[in-house]
N, C-alpha and C. Protein backbone atom coordinates (compact mmCIF):
# COMPACT_ATOMS: atom_id res chain seq x y z
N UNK A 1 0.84 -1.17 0.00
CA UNK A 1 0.00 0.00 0.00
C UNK A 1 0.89 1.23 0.00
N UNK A 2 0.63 2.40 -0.48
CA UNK A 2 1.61 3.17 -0.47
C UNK A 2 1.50 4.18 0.60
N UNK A 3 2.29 4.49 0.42
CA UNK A 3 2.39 5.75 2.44
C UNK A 3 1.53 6.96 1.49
N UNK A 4 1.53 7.35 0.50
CA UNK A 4 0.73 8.78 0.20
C UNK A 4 -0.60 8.91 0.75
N UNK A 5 -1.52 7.62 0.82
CA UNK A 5 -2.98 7.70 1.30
C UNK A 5 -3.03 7.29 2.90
N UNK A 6 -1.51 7.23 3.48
CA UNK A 6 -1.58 7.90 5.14
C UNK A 6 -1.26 9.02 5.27
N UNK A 7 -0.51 9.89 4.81
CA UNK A 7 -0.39 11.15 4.64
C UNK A 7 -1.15 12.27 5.23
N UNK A 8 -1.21 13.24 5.81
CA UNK A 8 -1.76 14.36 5.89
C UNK A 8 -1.86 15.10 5.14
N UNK A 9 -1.20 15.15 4.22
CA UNK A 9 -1.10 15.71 2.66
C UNK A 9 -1.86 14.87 2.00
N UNK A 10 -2.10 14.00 1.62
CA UNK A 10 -2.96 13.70 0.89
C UNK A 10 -4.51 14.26 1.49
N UNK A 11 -4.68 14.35 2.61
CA UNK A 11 -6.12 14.93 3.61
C UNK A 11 -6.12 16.55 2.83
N UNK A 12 -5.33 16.73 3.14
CA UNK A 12 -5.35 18.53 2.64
C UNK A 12 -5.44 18.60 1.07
N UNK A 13 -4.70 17.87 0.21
CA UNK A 13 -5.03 17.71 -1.10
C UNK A 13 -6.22 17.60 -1.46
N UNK A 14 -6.53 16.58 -0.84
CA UNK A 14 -8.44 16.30 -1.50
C UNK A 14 -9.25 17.21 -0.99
N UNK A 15 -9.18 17.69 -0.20
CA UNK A 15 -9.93 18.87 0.95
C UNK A 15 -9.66 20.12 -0.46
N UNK A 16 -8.91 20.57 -0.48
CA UNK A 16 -8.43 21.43 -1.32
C UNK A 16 -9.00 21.18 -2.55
N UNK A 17 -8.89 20.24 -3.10
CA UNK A 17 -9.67 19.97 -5.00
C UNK A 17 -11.27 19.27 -4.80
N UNK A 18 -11.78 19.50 -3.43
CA UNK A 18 -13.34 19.51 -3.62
C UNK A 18 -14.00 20.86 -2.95
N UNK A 19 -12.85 21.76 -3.02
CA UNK A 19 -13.33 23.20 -3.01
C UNK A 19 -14.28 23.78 -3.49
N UNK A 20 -14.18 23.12 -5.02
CA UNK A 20 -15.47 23.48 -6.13
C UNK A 20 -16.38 22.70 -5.62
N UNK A 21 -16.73 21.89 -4.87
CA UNK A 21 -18.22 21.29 -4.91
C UNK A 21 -18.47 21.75 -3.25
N UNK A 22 -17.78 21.78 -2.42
CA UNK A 22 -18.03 21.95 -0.66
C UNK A 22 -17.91 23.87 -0.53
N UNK A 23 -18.62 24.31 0.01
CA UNK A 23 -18.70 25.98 0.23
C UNK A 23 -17.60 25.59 1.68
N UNK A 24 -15.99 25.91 1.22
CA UNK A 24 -15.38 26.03 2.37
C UNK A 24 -16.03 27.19 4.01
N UNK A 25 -16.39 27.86 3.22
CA UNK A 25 -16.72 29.30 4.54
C UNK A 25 -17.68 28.50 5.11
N UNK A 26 -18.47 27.51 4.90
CA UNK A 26 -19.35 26.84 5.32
C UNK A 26 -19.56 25.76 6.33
N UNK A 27 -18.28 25.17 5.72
CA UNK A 27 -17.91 24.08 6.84
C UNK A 27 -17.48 23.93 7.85
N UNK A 28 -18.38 23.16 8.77
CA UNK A 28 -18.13 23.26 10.16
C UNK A 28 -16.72 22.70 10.88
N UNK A 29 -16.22 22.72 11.61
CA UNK A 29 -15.38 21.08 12.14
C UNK A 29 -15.47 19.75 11.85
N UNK A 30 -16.80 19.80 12.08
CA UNK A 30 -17.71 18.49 12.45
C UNK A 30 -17.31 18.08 10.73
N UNK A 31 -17.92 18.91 10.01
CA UNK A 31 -18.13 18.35 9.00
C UNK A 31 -16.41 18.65 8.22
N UNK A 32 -15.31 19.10 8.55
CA UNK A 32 -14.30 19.02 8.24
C UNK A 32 -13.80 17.73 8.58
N UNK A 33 -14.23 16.79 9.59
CA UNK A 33 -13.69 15.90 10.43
C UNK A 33 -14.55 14.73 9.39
N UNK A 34 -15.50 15.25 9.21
CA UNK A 34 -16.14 13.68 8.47
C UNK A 34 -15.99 13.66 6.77
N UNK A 35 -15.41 15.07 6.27
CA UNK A 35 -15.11 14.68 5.09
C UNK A 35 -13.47 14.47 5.17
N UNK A 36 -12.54 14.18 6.38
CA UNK A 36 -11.17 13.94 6.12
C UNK A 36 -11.53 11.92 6.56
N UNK A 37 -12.53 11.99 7.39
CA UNK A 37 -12.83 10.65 7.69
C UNK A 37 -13.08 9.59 6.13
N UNK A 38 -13.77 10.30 5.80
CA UNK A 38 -13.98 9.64 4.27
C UNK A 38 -13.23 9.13 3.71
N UNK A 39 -12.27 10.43 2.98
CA UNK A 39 -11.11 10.54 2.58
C UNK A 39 -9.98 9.51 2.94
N UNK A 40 -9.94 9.71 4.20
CA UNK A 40 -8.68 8.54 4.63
C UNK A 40 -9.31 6.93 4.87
N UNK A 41 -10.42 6.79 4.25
CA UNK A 41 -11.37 5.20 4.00
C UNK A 41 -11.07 5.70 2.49
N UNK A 42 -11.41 6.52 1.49
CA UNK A 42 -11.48 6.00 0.39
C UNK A 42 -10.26 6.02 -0.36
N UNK A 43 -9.48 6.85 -0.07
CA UNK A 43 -8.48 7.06 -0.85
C UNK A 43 -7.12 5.83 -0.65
N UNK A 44 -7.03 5.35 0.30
CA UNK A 44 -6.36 3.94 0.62
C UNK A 44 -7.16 3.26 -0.36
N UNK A 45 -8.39 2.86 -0.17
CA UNK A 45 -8.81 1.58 -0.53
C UNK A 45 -8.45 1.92 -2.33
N UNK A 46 -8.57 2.97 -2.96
CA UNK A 46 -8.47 3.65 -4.13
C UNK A 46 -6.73 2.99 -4.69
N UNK A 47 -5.88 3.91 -3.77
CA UNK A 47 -5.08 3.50 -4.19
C UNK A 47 -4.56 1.96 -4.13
N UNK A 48 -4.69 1.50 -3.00
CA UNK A 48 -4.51 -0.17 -2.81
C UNK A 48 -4.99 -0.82 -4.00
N UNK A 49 -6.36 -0.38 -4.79
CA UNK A 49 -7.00 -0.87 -6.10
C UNK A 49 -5.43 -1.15 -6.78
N UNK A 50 -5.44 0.36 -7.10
CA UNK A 50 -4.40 0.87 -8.27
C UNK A 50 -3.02 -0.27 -7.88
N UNK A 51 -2.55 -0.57 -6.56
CA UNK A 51 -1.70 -1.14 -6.73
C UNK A 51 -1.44 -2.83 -6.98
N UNK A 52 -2.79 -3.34 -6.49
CA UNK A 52 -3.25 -4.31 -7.10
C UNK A 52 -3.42 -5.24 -8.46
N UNK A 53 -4.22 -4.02 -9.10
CA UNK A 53 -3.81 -3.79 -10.73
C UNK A 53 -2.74 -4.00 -11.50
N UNK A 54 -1.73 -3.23 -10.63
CA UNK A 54 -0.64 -2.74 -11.79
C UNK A 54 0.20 -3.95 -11.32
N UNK A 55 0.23 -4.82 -10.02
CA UNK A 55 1.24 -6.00 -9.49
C UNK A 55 0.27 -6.71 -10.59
N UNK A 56 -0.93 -6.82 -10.73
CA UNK A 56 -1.28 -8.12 -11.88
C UNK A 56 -0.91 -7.85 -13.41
N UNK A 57 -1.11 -6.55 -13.42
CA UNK A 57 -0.54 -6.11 -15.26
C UNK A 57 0.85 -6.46 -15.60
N UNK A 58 1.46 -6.59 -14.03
CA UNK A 58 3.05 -6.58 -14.22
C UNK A 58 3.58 -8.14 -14.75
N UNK A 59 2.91 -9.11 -13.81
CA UNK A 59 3.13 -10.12 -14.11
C UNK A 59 2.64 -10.58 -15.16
N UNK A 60 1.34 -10.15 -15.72
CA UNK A 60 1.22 -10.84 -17.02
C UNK A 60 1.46 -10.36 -18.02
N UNK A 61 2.41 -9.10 -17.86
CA UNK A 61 2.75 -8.74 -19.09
C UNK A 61 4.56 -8.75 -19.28
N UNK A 62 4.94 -9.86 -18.34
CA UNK A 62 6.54 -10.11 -18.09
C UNK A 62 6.39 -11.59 -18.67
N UNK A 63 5.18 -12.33 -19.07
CA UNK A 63 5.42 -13.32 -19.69
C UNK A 63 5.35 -13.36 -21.17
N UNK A 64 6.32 -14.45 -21.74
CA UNK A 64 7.36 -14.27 -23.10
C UNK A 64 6.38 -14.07 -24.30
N UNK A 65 5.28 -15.23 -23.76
CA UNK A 65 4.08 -14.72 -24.74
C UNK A 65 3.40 -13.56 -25.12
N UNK A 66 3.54 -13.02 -23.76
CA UNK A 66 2.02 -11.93 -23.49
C UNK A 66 3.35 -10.83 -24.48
N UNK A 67 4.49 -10.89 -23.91
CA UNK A 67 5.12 -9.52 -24.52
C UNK A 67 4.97 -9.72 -25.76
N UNK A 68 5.37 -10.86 -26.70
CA UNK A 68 5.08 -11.36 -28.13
C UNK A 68 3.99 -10.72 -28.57
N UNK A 69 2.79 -11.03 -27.91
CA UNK A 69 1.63 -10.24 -28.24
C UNK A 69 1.46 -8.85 -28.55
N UNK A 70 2.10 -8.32 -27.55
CA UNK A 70 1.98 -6.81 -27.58
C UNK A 70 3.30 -6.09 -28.31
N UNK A 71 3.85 -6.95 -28.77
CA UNK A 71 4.68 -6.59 -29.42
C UNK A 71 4.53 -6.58 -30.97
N UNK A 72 3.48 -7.71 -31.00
CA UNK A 72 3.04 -7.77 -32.34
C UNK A 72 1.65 -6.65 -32.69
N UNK A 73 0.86 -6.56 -31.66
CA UNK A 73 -0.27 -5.96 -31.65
C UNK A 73 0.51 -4.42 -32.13
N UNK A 74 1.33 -3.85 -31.52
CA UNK A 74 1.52 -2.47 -31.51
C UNK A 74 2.58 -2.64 -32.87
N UNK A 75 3.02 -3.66 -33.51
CA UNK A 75 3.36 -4.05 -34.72
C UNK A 75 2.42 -3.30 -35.75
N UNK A 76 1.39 -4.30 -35.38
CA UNK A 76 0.10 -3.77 -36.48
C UNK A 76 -0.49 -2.63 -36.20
N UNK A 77 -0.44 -1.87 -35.19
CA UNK A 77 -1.17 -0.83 -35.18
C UNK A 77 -0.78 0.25 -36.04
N UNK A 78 0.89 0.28 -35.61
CA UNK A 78 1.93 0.86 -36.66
C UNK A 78 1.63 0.38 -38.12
N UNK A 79 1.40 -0.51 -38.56
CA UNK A 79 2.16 -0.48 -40.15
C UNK A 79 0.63 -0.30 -40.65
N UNK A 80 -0.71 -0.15 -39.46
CA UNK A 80 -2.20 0.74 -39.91
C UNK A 80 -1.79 2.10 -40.20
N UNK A 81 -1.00 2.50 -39.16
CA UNK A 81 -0.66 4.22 -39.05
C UNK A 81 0.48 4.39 -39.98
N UNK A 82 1.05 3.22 -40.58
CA UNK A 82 2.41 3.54 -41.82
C UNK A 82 1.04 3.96 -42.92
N UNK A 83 0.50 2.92 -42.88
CA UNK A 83 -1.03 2.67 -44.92
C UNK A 83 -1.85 3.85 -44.54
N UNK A 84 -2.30 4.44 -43.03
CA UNK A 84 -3.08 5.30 -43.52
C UNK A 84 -2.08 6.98 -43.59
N UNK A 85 -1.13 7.30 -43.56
CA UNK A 85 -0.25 8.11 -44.02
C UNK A 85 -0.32 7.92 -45.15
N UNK A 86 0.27 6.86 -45.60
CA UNK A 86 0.71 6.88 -47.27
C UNK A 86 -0.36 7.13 -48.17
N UNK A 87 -1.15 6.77 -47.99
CA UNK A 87 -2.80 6.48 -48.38
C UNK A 87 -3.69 7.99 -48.20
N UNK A 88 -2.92 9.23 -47.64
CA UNK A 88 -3.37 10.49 -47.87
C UNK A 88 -2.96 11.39 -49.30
């Protein structure tokens, strides 16, 4: 899991970029306290996703096949984007 979504900085970050939707002059404690409460439930579980993900993308894309694949795939995508150049 990564240390950014224990952070206190990350609390003040998100606090900060839902400025546009929360009327800061508005907010109480109370309700400062339950939107950092949120925050430090969702933004872990958010990132933990993300790191989840990318440990499974990693491994299946370190096998000899899978790279073959994508090596061939972005093969063809290219020599689409060579014919439709030439083809203007």
């Amino acid at each position: 899991m990564s240390l950014y979504g224990l952070t206190a900085f990350a609390l003040v970050y998100a606090l900060a970029v839902a400025s546009p939707v929360v009327e800061l002059n508005r907010l109480t404690p109370a309700g400062f306290l339950a939107m950092a409460l949120v925050i430090a439930c969702v933004l872990p579980a958010v990132l933990g996703a993300y790191t989840l993900f990318a440990a499974r993308a990693r491994a299946r894309l370190s096998r000899p096949g899978t790279v073959r694949w994508v090596q061939r795939g972005t093969g063809a995508v290219m020599a689409g984007a060579a014919i439709a150049v030439a083809t203007r």
